[in-house]
Protein backbone atom coordinates (compact mmCIF):
# COMPACT_ATOMS: atom_id res chain seq x y z
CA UNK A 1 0.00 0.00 0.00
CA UNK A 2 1.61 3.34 -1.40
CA UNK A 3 1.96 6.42 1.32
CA UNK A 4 1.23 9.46 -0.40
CA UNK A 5 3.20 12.68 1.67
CA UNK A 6 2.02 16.15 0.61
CA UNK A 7 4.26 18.71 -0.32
CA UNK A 8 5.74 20.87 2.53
CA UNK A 9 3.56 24.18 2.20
CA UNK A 10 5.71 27.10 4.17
CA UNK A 11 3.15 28.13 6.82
CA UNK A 12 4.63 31.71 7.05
CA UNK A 13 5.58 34.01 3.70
CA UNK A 14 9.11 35.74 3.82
CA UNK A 15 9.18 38.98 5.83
CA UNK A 16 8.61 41.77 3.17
CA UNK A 17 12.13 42.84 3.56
CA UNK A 18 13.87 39.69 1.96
CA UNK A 19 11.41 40.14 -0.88
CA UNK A 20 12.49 43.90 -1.36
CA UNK A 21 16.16 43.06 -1.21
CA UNK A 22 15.82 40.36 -3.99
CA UNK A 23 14.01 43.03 -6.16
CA UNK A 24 16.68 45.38 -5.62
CA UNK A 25 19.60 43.01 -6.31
CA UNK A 26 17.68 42.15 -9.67
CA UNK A 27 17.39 45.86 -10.79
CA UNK A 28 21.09 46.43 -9.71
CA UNK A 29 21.73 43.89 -11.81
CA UNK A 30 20.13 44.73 -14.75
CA UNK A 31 21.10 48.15 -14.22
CA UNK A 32 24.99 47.23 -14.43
CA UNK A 33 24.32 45.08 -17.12
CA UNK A 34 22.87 47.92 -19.41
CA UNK A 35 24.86 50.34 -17.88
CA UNK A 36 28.10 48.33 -19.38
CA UNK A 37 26.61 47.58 -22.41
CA UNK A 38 25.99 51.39 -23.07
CA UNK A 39 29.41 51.75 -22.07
CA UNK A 40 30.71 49.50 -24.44
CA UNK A 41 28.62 50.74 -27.40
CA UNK A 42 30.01 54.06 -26.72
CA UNK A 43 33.44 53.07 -27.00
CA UNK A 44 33.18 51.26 -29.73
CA UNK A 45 31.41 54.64 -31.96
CA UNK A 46 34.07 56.72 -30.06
CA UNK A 47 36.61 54.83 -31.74
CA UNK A 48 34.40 54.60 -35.06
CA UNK A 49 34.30 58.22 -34.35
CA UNK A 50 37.63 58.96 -34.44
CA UNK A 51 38.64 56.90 -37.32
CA UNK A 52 35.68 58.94 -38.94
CA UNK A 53 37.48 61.78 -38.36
CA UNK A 54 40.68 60.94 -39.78
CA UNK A 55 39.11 59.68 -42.78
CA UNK A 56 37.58 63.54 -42.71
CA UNK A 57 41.02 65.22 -42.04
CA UNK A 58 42.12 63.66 -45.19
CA UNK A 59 39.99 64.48 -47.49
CA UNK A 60 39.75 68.02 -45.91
CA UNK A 61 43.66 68.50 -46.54
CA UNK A 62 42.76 67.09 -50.33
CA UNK A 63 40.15 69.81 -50.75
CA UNK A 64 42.82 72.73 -49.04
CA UNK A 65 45.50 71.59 -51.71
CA UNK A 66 42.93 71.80 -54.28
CA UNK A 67 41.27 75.36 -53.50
CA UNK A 68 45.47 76.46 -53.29
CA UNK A 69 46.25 74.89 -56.66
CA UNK A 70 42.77 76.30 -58.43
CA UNK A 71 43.06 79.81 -57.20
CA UNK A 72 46.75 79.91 -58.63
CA UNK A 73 45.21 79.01 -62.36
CA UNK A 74 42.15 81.03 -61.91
CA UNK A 75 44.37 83.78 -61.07
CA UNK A 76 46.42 83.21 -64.33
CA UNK A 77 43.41 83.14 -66.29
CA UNK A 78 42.63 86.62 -64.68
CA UNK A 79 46.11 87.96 -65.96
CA UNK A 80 45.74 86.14 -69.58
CA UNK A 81 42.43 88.18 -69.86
CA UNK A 82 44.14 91.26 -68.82
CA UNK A 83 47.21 90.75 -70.87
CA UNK A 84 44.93 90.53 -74.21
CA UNK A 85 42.10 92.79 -72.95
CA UNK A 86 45.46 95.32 -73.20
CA UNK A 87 46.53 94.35 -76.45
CA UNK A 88 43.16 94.98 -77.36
CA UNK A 89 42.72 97.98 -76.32
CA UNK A 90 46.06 99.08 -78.17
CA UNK A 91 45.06 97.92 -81.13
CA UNK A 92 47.22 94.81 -81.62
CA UNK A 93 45.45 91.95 -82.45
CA UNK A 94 47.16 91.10 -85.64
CA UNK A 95 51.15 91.31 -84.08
CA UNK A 96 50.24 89.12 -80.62
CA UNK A 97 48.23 86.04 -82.46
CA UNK A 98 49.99 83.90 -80.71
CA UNK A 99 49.05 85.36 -77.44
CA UNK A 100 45.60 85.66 -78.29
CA UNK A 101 45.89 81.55 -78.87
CA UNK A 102 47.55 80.55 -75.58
CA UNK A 103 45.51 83.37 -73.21
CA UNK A 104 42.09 81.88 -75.20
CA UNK A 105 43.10 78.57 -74.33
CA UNK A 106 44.19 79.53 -70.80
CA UNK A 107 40.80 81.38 -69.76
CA UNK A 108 38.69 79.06 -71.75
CA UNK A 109 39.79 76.17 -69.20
CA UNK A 110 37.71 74.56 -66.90
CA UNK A 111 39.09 75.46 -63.60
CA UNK A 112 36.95 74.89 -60.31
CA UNK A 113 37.54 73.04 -56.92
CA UNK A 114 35.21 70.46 -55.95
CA UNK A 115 34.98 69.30 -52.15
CA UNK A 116 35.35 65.72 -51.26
CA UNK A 117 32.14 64.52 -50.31
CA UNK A 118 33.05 60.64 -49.36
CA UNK A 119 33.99 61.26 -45.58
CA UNK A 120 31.65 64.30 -45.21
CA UNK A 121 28.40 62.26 -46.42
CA UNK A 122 29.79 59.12 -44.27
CA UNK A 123 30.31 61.55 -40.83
CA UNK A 124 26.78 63.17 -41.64
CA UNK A 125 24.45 60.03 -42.12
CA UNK A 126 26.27 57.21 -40.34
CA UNK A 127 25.61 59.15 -36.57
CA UNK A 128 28.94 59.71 -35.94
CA UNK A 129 28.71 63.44 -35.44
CA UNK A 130 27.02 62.77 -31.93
CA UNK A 131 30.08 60.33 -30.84
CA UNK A 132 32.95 63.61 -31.48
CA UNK A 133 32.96 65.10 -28.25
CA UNK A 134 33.85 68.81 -29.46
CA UNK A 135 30.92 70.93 -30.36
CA UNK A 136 33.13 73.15 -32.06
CA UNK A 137 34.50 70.51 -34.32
CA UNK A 138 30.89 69.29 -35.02
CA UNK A 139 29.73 72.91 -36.15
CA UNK A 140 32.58 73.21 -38.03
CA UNK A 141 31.60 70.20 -39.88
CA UNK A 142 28.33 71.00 -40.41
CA UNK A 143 29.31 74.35 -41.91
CA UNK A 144 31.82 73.23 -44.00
CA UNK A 145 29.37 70.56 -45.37
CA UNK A 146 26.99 72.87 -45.88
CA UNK A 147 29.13 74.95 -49.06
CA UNK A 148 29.49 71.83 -50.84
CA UNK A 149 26.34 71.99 -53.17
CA UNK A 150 26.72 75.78 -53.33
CA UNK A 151 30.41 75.24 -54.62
CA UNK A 152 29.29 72.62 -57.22
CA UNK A 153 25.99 74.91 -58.58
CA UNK A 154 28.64 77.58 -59.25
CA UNK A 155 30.91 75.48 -60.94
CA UNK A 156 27.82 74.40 -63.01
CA UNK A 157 27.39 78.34 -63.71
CA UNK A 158 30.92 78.74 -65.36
CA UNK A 159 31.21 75.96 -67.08
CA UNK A 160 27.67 76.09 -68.72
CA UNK A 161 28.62 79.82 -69.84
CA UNK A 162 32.17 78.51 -71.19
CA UNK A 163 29.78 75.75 -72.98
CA UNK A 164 27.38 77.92 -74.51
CA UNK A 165 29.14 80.81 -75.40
CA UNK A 166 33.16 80.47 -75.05
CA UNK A 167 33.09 76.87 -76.76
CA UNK A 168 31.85 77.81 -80.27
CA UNK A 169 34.32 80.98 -80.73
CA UNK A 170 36.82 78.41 -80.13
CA UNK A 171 35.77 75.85 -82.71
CA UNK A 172 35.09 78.29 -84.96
CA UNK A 173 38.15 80.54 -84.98
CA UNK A 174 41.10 78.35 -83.52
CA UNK A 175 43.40 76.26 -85.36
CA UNK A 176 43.86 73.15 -83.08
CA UNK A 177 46.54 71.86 -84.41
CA UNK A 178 48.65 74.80 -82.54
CA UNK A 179 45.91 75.44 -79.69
CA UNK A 180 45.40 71.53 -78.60
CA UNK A 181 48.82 71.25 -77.54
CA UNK A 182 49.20 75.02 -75.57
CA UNK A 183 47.73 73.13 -72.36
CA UNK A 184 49.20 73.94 -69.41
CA UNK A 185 52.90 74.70 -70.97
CA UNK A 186 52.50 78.77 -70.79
CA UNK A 187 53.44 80.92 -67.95
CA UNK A 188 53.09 84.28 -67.45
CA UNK A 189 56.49 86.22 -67.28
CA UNK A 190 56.96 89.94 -66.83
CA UNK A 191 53.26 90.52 -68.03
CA UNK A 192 53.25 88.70 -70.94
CA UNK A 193 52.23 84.96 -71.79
CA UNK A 194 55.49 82.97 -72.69
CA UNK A 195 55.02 79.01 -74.11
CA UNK A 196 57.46 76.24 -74.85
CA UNK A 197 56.26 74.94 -77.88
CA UNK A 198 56.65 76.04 -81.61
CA UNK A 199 55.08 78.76 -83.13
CA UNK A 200 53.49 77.41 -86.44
CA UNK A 201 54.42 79.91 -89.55
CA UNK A 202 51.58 82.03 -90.51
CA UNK A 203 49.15 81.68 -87.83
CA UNK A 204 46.63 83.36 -87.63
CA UNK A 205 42.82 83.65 -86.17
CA UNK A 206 40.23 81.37 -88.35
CA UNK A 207 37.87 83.69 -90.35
CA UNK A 208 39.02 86.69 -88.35
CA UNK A 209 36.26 88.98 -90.94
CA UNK A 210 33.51 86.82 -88.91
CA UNK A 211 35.03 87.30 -85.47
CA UNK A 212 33.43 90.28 -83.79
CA UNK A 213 36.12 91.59 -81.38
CA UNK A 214 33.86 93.92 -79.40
CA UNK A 215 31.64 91.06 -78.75
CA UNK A 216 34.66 88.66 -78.35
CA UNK A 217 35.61 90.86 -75.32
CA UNK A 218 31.80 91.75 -73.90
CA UNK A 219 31.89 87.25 -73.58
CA UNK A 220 35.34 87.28 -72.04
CA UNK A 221 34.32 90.40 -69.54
CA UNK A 222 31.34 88.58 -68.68
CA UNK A 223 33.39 85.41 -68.02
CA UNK A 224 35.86 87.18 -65.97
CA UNK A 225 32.89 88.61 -63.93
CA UNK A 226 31.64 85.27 -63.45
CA UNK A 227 34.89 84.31 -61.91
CA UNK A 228 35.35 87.04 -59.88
CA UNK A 229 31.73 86.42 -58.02
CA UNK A 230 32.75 82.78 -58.22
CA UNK A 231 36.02 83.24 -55.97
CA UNK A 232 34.50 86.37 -53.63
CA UNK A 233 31.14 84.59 -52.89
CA UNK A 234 32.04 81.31 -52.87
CA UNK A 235 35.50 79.55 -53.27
CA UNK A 236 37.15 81.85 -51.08
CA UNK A 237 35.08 81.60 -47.88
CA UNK A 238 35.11 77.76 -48.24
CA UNK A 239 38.67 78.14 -48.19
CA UNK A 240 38.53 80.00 -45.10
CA UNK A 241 36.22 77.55 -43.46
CA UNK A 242 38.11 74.47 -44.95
CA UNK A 243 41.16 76.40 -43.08
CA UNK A 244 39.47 76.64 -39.58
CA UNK A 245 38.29 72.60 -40.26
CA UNK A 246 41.11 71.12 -40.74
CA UNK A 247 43.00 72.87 -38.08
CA UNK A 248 40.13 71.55 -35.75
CA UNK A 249 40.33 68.10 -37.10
CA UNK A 250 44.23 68.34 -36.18
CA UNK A 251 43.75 69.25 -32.98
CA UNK A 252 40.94 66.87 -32.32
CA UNK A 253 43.16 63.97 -33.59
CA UNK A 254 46.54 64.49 -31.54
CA UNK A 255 44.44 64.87 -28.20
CA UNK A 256 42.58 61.40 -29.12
CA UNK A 257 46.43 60.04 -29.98
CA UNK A 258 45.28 58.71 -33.50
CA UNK A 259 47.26 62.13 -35.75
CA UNK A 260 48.47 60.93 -38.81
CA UNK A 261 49.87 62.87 -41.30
């Protein structure tokens, strides 16, 4: 004959006490648990962070190099148009065709910086900016960003002008067998445009009776004014800006030990 025992049944519940200690060791616990996981999150996007901003100091010295380098042609496009503009004016046309070929090809170059956008876009939408612990750095960023698509309209400007209006003088009235090759081989020396290569005998400007010079100059003028507004409105303050990045970006890098030049 089987003895069936019931269960022991505590007669007394815990005192309320033990029953609020185990509730708050359970929320301590959780709480360190989430605690370090936040803590580990956030050093892992620091450091995603920082490479982020290396990645941004690169292409930020790229774009500084760039402005340098673009502002030295633009500005010898502004002296080709003044060297001619004066030969012009004097009444010389037909003793400085050569000129006239190397400063056309010179101004009618397309010449404009572009910003990196690779590192910018990837800083911008990946979060990161929250993770750079500088709120100087981050509105520098943002700023910076910000002249990118105002820097590429105007580019868009000048080179739709050169298209439309620059493009067919230069078809029309250049012999390209000396004009291809002028490139980048003149210089400017002592106020006038010196080039390396051979002058071909008898040059001269293709049907020069159909080339209004008045008009030639009102396109180039507008051109230059283009340029001008181009560099005072826009290239030069993102120059100024890409300055006051970069040396941010610097300084943010050596105190987080990752500068690399």
């Amino acid at each position: 004959m089987e003895i069936h025992h019931s269960p022991h049944i505590p007669k007394h519940s815990k005192p309320w006490k033990e029953y609020l200690l185990e509730g708050l060791m359970i929320f301590i616990a959780v709480s360190l648990g989430y605690a370090a996981e936040n803590m580990r999150e956030h050093y892992v996007e620091t450091k995603k962070a920082i490479i982020s901003a290396h990645n941004l100091y690169v292409d930020v010295k790229a774009d500084s190099i760039n402005y340098a380098s673009s502002m030295l042609y633009r500005h010898k496009q502004d002296s080709c148009y003044k060297i001619i503009k004066e030969i012009y004016t004097n009444n010389r046309m037909s003793q400085e065709v050569p000129t006239i070929y190397a400063a056309h090809s010179c101004i009618s170059t397309r010449y404009a910086p572009i910003m990196n956008s690779l590192a910018l876009d990837e800083v911008k939408n990946s979060g990161t900016l929250k993770y750079l612990d500088d709120d100087k750095l981050k509105a520098a960023i943002q700023g910076y960003a910000s002249l990118g698509n105002d820097l590429k309209l105007r580019e868009q400007r000048e080179f739709n002008y050169i298209d439309r209006m620059i493009d067919p003088i230069t078809t029309s009235h250049f012999n390209f067998d000396f004009y291809s090759p002028l490139g980048n081989s003149l210089r400017i020396n002592n106020n006038k445009i010196v080039f390396d290569i051979p002058i071909p005998a008898n040059l001269k400007i293709m049907k020069e009776e159909k080339l209004d010079w008045d008009n030639y100059f009102s396109i180039m003028g507008m051109l230059q004014m283009i340029r001008e507004s181009t560099e005072e409105v826009y290239i030069v303050p993102t120059q100024k800006k890409n300055s006051e990045l970069l040396a941010l970006l610097r300084n943010y890098l050596i105190e987080h030990d990752a500068f690399k030049e």
